[in-house]
PDB file of N, CA and C in Angstrom:
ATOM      1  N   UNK A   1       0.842  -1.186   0.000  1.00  0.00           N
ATOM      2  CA  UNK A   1       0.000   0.000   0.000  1.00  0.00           C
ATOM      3  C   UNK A   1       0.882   1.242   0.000  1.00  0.00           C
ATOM      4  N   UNK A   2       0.499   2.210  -0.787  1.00  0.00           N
ATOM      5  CA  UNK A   2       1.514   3.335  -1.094  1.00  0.00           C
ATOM      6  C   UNK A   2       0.662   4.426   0.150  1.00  0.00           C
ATOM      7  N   UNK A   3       1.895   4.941   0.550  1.00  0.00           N
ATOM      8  CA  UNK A   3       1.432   5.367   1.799  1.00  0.00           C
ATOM      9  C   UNK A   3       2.650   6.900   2.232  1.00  0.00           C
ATOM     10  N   UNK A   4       1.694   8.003   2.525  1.00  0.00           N
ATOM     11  CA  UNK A   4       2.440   9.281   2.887  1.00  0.00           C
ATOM     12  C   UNK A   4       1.940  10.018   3.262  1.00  0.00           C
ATOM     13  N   UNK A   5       2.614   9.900   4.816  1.00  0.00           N
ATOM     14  CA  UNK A   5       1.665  11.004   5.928  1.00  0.00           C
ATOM     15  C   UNK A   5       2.598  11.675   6.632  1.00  0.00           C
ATOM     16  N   UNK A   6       2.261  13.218   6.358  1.00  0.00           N
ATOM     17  CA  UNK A   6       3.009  14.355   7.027  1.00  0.00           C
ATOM     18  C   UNK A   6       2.162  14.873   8.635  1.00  0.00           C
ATOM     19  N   UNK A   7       3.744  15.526   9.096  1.00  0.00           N
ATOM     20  CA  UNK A   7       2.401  15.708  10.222  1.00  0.00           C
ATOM     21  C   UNK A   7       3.609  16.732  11.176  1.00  0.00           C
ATOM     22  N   UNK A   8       2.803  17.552  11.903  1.00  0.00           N
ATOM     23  CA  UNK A   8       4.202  18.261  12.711  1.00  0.00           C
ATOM     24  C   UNK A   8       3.572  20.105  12.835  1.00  0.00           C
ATOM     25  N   UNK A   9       3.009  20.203  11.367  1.00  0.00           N
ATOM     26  CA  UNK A   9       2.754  21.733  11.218  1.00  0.00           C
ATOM     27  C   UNK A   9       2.055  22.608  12.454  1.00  0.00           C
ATOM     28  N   UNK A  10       2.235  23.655  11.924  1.00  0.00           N
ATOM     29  CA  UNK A  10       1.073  24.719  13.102  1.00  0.00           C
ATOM     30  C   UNK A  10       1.560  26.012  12.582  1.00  0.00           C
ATOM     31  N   UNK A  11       0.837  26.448  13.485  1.00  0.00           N
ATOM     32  CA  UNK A  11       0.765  27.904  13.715  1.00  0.00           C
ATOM     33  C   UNK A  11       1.993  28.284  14.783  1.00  0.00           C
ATOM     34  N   UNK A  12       3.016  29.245  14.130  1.00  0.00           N
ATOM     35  CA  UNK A  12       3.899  29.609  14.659  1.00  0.00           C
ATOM     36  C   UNK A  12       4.305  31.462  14.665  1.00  0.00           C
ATOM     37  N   UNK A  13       4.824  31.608  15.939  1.00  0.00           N
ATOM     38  CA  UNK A  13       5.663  33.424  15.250  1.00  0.00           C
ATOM     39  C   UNK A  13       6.554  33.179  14.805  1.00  0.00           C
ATOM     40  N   UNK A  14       7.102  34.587  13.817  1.00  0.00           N
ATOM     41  CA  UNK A  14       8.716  34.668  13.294  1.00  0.00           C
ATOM     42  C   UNK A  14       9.364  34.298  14.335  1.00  0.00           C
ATOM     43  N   UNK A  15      10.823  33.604  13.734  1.00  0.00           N
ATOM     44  CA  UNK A  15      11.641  32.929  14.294  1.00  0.00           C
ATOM     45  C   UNK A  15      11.334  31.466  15.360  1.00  0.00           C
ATOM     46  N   UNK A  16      10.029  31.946  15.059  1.00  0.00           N
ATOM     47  CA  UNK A  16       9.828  30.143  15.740  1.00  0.00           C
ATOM     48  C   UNK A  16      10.512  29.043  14.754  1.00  0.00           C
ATOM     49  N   UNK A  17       9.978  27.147  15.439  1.00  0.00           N
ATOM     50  CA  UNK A  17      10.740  25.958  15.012  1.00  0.00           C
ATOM     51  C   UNK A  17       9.600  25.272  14.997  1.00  0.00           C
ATOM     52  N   UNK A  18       9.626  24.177  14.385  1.00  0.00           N
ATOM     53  CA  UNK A  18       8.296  23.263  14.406  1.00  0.00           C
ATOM     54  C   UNK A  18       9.697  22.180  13.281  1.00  0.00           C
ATOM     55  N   UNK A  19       8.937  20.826  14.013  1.00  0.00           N
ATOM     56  CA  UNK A  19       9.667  19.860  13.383  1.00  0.00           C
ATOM     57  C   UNK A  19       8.501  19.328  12.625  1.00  0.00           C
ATOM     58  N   UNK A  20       8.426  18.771  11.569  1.00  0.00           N
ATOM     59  CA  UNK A  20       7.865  17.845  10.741  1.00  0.00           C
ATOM     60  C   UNK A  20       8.370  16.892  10.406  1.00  0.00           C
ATOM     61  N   UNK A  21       7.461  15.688  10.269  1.00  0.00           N
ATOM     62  CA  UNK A  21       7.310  14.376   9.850  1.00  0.00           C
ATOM     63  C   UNK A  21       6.777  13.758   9.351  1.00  0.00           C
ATOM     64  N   UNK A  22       7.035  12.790   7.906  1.00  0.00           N
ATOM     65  CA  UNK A  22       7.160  11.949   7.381  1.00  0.00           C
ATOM     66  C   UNK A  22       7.225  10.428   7.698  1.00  0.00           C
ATOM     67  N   UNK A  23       5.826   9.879   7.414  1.00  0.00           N
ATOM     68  CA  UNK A  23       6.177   8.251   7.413  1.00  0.00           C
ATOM     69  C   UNK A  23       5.330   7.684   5.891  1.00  0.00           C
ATOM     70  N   UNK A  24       6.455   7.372   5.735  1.00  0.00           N
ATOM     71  CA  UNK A  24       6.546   6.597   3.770  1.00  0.00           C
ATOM     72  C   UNK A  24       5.916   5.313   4.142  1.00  0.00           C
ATOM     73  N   UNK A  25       5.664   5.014   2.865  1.00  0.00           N
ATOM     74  CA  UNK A  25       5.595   3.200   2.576  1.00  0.00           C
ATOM     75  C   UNK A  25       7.027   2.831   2.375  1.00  0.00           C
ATOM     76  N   UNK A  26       7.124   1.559   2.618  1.00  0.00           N
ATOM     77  CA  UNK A  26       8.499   1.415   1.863  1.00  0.00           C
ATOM     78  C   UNK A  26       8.441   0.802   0.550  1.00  0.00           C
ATOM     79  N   UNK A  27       7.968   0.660   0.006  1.00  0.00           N
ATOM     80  CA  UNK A  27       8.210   0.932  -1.703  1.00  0.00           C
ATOM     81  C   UNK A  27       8.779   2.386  -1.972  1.00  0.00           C
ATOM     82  N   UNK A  28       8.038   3.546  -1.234  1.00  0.00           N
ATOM     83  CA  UNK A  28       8.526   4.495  -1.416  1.00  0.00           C
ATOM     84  C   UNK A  28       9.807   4.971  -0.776  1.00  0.00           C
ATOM     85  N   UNK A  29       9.984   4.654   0.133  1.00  0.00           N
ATOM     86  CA  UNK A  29      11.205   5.268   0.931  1.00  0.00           C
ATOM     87  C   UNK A  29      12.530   4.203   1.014  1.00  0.00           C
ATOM     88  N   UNK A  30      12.335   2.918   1.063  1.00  0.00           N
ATOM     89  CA  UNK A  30      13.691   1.679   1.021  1.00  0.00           C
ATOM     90  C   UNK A  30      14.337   2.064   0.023  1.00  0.00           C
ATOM     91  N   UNK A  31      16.163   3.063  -0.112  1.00  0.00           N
ATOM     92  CA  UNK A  31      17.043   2.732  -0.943  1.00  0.00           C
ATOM     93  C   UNK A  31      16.929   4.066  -1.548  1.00  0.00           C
ATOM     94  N   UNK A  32      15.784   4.839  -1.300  1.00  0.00           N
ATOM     95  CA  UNK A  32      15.771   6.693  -2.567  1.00  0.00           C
ATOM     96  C   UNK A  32      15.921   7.332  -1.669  1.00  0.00           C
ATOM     97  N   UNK A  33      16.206   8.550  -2.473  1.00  0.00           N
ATOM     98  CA  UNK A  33      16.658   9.812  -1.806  1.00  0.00           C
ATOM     99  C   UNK A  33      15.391   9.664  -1.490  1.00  0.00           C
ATOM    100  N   UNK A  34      14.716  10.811  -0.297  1.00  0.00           N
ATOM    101  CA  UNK A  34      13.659  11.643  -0.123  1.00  0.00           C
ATOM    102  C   UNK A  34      13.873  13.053   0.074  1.00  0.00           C
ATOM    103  N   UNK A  35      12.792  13.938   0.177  1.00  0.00           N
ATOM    104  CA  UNK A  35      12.744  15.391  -0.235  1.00  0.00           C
ATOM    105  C   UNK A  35      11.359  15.933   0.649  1.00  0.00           C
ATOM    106  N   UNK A  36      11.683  16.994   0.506  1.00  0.00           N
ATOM    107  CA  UNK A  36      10.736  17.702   0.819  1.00  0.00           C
ATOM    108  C   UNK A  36      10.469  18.819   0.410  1.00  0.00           C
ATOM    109  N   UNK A  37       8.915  18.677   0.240  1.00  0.00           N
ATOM    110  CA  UNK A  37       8.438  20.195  -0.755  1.00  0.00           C
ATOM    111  C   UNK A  37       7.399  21.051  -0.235  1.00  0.00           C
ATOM    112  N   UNK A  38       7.468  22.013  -0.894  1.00  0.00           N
ATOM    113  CA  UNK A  38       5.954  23.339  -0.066  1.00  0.00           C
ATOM    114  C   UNK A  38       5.086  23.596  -1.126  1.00  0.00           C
ATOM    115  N   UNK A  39       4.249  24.281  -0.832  1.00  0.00           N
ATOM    116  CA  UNK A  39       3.427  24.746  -1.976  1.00  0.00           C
ATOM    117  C   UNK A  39       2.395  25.918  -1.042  1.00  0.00           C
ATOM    118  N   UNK A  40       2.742  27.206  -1.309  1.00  0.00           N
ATOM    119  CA  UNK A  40       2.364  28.253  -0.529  1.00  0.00           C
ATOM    120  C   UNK A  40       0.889  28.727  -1.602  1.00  0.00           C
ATOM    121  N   UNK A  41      -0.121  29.244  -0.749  1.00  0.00           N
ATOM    122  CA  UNK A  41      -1.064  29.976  -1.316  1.00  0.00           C
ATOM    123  C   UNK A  41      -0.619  30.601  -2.845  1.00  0.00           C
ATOM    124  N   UNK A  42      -1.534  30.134  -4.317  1.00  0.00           N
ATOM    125  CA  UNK A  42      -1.336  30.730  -5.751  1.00  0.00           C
ATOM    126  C   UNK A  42       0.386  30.585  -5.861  1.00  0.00           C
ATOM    127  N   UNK A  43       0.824  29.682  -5.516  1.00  0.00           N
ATOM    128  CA  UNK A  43       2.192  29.176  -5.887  1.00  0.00           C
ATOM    129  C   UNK A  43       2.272  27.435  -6.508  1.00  0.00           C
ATOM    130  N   UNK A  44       2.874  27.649  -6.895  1.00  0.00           N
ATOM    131  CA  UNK A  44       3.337  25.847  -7.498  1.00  0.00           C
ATOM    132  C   UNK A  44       3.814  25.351  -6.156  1.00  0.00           C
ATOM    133  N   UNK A  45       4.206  23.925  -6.385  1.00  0.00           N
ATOM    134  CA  UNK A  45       4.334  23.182  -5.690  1.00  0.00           C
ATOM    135  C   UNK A  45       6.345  22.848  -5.781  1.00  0.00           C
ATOM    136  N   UNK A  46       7.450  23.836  -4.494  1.00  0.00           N
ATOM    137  CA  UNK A  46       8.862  24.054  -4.872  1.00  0.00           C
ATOM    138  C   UNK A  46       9.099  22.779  -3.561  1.00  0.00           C
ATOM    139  N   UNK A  47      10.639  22.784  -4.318  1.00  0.00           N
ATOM    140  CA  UNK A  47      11.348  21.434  -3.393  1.00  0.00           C
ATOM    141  C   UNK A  47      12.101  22.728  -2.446  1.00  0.00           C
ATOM    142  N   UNK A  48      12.100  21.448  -0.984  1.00  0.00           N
ATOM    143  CA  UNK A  48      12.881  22.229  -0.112  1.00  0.00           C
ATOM    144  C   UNK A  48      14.103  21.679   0.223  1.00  0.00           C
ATOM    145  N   UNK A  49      14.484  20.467   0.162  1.00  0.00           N
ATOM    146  CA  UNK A  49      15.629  20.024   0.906  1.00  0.00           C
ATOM    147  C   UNK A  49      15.092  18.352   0.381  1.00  0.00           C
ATOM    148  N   UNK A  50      16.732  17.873   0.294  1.00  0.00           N
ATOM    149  CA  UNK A  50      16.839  16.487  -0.072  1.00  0.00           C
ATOM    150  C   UNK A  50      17.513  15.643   1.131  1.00  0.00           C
ATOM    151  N   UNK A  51      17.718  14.421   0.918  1.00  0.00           N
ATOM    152  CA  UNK A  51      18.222  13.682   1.526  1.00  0.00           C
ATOM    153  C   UNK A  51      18.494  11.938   0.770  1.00  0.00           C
ATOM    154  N   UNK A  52      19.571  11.994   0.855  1.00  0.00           N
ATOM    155  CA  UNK A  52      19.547  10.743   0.265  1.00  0.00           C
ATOM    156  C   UNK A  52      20.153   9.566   0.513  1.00  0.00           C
ATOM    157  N   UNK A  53      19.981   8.355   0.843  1.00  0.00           N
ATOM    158  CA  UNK A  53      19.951   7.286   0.978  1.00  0.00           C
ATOM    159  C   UNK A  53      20.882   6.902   1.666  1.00  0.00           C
ATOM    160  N   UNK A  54      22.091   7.987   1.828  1.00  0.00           N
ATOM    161  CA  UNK A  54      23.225   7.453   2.192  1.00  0.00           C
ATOM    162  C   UNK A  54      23.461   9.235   3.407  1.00  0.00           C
ATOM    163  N   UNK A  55      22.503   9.688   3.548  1.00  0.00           N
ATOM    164  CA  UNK A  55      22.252  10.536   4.068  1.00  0.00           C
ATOM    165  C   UNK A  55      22.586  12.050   4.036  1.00  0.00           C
ATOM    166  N   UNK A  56      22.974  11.870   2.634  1.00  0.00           N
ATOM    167  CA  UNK A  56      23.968  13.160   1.744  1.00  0.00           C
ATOM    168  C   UNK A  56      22.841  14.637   2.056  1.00  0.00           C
ATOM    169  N   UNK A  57      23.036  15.431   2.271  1.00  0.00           N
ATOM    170  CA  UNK A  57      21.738  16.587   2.088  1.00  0.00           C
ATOM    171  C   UNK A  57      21.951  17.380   1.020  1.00  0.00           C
ATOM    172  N   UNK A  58      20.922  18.191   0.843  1.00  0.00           N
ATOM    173  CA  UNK A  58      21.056  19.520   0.314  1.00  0.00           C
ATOM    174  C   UNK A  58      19.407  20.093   0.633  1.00  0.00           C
ATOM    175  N   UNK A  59      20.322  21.949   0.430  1.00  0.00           N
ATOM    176  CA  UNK A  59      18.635  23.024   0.677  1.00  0.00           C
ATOM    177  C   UNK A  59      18.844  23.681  -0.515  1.00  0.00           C
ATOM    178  N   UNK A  60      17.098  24.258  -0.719  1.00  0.00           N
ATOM    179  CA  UNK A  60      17.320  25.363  -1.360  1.00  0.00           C
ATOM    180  C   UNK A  60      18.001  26.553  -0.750  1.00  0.00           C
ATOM    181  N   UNK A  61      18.428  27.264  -1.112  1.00  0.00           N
ATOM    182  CA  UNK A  61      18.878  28.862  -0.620  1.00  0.00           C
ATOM    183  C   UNK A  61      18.321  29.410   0.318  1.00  0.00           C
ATOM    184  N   UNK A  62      17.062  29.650   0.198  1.00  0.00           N
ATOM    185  CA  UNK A  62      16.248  29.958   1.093  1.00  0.00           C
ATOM    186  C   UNK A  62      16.291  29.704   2.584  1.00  0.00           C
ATOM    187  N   UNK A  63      15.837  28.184   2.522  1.00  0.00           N
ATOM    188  CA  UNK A  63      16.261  27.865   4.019  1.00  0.00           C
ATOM    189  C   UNK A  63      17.801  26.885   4.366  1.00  0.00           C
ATOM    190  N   UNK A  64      18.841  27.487   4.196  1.00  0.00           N
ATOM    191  CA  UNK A  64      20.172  26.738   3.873  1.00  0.00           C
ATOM    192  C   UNK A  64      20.301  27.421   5.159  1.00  0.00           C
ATOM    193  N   UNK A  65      20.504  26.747   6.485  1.00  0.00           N
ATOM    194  CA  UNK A  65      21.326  26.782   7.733  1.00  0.00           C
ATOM    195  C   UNK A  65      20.097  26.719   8.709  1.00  0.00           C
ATOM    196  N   UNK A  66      18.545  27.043   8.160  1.00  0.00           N
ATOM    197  CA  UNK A  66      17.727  27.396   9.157  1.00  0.00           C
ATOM    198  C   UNK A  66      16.872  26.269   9.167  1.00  0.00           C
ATOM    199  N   UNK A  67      16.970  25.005   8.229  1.00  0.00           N
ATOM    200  CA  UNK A  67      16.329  23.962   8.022  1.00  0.00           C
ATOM    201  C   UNK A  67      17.593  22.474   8.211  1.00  0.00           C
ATOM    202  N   UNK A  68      16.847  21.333   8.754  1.00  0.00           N
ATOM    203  CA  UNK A  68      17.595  20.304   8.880  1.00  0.00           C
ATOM    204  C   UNK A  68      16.592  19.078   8.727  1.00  0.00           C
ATOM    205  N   UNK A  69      17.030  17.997   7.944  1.00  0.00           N
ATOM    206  CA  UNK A  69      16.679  17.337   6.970  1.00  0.00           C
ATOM    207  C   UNK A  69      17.285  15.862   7.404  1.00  0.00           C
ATOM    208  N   UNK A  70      16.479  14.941   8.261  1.00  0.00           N
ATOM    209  CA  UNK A  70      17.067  13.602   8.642  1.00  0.00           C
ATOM    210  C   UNK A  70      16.236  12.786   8.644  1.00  0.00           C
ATOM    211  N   UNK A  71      16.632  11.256   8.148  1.00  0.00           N
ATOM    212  CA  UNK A  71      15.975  10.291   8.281  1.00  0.00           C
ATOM    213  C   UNK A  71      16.264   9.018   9.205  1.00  0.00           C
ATOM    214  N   UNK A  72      15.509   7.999   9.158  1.00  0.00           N
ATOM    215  CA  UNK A  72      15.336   7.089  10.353  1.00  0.00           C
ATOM    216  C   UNK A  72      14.997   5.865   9.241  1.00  0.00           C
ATOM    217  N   UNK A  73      15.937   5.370   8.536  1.00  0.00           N
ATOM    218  CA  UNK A  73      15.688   4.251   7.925  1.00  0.00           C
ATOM    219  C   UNK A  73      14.862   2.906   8.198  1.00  0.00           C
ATOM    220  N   UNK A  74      15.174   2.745   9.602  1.00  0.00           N
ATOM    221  CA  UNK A  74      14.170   1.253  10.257  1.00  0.00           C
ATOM    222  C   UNK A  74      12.854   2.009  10.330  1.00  0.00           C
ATOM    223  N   UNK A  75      12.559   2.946  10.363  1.00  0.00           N
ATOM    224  CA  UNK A  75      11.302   3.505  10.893  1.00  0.00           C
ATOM    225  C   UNK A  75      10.139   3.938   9.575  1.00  0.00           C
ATOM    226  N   UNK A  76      11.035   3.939   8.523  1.00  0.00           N
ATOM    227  CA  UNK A  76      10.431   4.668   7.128  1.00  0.00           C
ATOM    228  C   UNK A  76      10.036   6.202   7.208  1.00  0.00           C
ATOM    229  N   UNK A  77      10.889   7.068   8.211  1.00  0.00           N
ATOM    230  CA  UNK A  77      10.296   7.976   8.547  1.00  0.00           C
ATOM    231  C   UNK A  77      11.017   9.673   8.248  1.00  0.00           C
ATOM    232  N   UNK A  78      11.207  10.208   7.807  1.00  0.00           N
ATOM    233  CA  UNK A  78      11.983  11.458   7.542  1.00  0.00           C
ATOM    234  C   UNK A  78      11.323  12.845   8.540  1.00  0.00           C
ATOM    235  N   UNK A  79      12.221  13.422   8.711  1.00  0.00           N
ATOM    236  CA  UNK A  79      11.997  14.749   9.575  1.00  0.00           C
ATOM    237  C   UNK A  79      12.637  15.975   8.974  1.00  0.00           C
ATOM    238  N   UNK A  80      12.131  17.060   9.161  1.00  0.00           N
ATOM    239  CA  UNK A  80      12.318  18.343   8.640  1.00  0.00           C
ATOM    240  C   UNK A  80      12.743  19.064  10.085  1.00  0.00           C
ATOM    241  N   UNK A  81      13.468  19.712  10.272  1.00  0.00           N
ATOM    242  CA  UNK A  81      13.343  20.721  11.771  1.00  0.00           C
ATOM    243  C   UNK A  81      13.807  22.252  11.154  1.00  0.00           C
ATOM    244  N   UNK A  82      12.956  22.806  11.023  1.00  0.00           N
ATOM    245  CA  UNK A  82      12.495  24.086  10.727  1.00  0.00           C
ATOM    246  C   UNK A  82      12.735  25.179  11.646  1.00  0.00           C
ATOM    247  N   UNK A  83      14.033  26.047  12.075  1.00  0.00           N
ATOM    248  CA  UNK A  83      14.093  27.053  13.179  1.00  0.00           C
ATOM    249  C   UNK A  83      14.425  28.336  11.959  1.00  0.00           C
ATOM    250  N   UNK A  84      13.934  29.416  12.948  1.00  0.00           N
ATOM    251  CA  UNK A  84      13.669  30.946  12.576  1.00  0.00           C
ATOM    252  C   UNK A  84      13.328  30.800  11.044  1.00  0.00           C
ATOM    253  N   UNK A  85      11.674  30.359  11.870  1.00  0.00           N
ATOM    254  CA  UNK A  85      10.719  30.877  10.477  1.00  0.00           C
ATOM    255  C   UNK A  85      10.376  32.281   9.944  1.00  0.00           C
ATOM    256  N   UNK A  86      10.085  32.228   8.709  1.00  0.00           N
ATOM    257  CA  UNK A  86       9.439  33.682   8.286  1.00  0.00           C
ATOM    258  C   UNK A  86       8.500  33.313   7.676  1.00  0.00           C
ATOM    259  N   UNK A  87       7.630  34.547   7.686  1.00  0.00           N
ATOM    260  CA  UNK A  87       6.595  34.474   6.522  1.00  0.00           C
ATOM    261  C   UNK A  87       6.708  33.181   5.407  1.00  0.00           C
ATOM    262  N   UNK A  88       7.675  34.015   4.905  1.00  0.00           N
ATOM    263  CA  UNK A  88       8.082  33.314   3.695  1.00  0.00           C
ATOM    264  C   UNK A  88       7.676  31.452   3.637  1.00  0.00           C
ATOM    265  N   UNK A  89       8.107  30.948   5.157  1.00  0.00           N
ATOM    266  CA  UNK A  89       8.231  29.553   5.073  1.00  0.00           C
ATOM    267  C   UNK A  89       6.708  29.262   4.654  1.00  0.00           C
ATOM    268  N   UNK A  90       5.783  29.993   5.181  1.00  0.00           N
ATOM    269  CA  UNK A  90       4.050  28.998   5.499  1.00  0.00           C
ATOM    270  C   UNK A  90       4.067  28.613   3.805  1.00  0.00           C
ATOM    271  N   UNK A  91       3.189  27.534   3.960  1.00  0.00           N
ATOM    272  CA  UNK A  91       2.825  26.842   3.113  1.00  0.00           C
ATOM    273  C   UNK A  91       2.588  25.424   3.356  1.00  0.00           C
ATOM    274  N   UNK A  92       1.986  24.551   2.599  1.00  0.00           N
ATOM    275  CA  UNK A  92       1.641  22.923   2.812  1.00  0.00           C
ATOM    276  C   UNK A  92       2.785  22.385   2.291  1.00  0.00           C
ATOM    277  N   UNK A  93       3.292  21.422   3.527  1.00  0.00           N
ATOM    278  CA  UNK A  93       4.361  20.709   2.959  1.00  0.00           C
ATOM    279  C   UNK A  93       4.504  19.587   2.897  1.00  0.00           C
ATOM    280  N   UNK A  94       4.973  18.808   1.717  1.00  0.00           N
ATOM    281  CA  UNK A  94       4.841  17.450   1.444  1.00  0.00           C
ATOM    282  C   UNK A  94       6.075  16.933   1.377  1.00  0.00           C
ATOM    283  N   UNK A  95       6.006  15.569   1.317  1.00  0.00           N
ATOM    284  CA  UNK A  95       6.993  14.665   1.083  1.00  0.00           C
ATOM    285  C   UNK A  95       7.007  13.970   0.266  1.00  0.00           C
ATOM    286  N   UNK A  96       8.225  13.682  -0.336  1.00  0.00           N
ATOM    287  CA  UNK A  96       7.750  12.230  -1.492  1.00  0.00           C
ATOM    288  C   UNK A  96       9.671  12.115  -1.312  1.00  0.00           C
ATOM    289  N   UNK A  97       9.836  11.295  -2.745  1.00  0.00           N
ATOM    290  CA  UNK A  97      10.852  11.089  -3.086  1.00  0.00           C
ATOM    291  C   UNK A  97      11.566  11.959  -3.813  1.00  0.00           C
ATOM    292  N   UNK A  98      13.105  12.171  -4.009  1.00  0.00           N
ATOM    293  CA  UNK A  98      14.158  13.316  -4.334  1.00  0.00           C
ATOM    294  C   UNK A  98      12.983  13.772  -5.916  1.00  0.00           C
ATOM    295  N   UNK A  99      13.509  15.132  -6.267  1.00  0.00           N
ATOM    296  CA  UNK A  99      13.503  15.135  -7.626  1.00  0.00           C
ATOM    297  C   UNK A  99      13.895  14.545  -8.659  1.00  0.00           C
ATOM    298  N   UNK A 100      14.779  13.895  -8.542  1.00  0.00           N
ATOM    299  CA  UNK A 100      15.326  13.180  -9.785  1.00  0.00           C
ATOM    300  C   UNK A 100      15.068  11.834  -9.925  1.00  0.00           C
ATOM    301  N   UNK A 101      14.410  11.344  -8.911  1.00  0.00           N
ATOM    302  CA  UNK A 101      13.978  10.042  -9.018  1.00  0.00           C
ATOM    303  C   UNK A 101      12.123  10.184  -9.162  1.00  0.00           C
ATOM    304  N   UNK A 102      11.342  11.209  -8.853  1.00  0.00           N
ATOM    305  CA  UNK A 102       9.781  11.543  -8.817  1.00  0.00           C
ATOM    306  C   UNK A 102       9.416  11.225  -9.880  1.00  0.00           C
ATOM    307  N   UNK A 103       8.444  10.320  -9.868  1.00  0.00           N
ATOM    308  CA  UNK A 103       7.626  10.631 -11.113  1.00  0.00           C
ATOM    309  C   UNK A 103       6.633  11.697 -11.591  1.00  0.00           C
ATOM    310  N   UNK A 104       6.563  11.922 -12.961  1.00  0.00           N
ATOM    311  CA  UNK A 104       4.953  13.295 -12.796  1.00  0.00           C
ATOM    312  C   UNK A 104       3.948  12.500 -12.243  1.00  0.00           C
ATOM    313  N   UNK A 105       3.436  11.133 -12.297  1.00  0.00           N
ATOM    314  CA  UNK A 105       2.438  10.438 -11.367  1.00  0.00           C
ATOM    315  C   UNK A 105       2.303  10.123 -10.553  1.00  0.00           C
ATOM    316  N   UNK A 106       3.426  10.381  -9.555  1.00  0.00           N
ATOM    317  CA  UNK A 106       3.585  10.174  -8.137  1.00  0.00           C
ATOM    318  C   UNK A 106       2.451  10.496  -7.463  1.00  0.00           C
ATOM    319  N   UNK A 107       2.031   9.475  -6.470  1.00  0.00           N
ATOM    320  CA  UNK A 107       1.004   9.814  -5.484  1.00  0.00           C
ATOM    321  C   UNK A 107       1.695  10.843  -4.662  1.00  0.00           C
ATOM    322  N   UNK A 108       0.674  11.461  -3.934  1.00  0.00           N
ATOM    323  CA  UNK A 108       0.802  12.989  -2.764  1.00  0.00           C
ATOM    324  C   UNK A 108      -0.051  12.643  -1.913  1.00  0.00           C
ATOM    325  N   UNK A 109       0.824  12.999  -0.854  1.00  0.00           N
ATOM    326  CA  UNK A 109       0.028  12.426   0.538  1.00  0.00           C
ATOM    327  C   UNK A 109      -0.796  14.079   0.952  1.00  0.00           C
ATOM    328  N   UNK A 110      -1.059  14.091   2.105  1.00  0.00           N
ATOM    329  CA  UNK A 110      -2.194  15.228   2.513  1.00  0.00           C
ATOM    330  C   UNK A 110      -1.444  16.604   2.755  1.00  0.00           C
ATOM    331  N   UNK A 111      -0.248  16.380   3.142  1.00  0.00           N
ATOM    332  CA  UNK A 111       0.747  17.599   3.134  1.00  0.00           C
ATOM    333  C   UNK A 111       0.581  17.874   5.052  1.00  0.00           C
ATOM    334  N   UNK A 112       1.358  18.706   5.220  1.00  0.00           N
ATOM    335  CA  UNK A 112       0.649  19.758   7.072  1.00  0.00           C
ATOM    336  C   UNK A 112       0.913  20.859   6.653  1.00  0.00           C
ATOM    337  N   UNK A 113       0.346  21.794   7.254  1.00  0.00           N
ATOM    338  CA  UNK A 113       0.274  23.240   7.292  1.00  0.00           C
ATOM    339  C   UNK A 113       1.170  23.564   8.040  1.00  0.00           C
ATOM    340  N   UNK A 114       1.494  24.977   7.491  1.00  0.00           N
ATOM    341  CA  UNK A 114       2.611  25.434   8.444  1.00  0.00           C
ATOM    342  C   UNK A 114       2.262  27.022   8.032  1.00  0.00           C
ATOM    343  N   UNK A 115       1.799  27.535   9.212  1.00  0.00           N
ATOM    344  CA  UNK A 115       1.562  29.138   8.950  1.00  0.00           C
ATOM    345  C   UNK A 115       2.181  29.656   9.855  1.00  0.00           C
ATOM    346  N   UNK A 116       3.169  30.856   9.201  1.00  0.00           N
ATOM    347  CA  UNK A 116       4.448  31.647  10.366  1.00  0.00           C
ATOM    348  C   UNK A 116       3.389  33.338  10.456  1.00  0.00           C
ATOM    349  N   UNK A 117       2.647  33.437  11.743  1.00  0.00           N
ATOM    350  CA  UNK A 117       2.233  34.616  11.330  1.00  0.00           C
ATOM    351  C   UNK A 117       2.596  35.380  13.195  1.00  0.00           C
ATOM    352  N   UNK A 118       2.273  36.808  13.149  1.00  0.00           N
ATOM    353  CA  UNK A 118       2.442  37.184  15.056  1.00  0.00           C
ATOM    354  C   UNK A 118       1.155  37.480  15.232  1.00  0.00           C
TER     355      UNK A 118
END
């Protein structure tokens, strides 16, 4: 069963932290990178940070030092830890697998919210 549930979001002030989490199927998660993506109000749907298999990272620009990106292989489970939010961060954020391995038919799980407001 293909399976992807985020969970962690809220309502936060600037410079707050909120961790998020990820639990995959493992079809989806055994052996691929995974990633994580947002998709803010009348915006597309952008990648935030990778991770891959062997636990290599990378961020976008954006959040490069203020975001951290780890997984838990026995668990099928990936985490985001998100400190000194802005505006900028809110949006629904999902998980799937890296970009370069995604398909355009990839299933999408429900996403969590994450709104940075005072």
């Amino acid at each position: 069963q293909v399976q992807l549930v985020e969970s962690g979001g809220g309502l936060v002030q600037p410079g707050g932290s909120l961790n998020l989490s990820c639990v995959a199927s493992r079809s989806i998660f055994s052996g691929h990178g995974m990633a994580w993506y947002r998709q803010a109000p009348g915006k597309g749907r952008e990648w935030v940070a990778t991770i891959t298999n062997l636990d290599h990272t990378t961020y976008r620009d954006s959040v490069e030092g203020r975001f951290t990106v780890s997984r838990d292989n026995a668990k099928l489970t990936m985490h985001l830890e998100m400190n000194n939010l802005n505006s900028e961060d809110s949006a629904v954020y999902f998980c799937n697998r890296s970009p370069s391995t995604l398909s355009a038919l990839a299933y999408w799980g429900q996403g969590t919210q994450v709104t940075i407001s005072s």
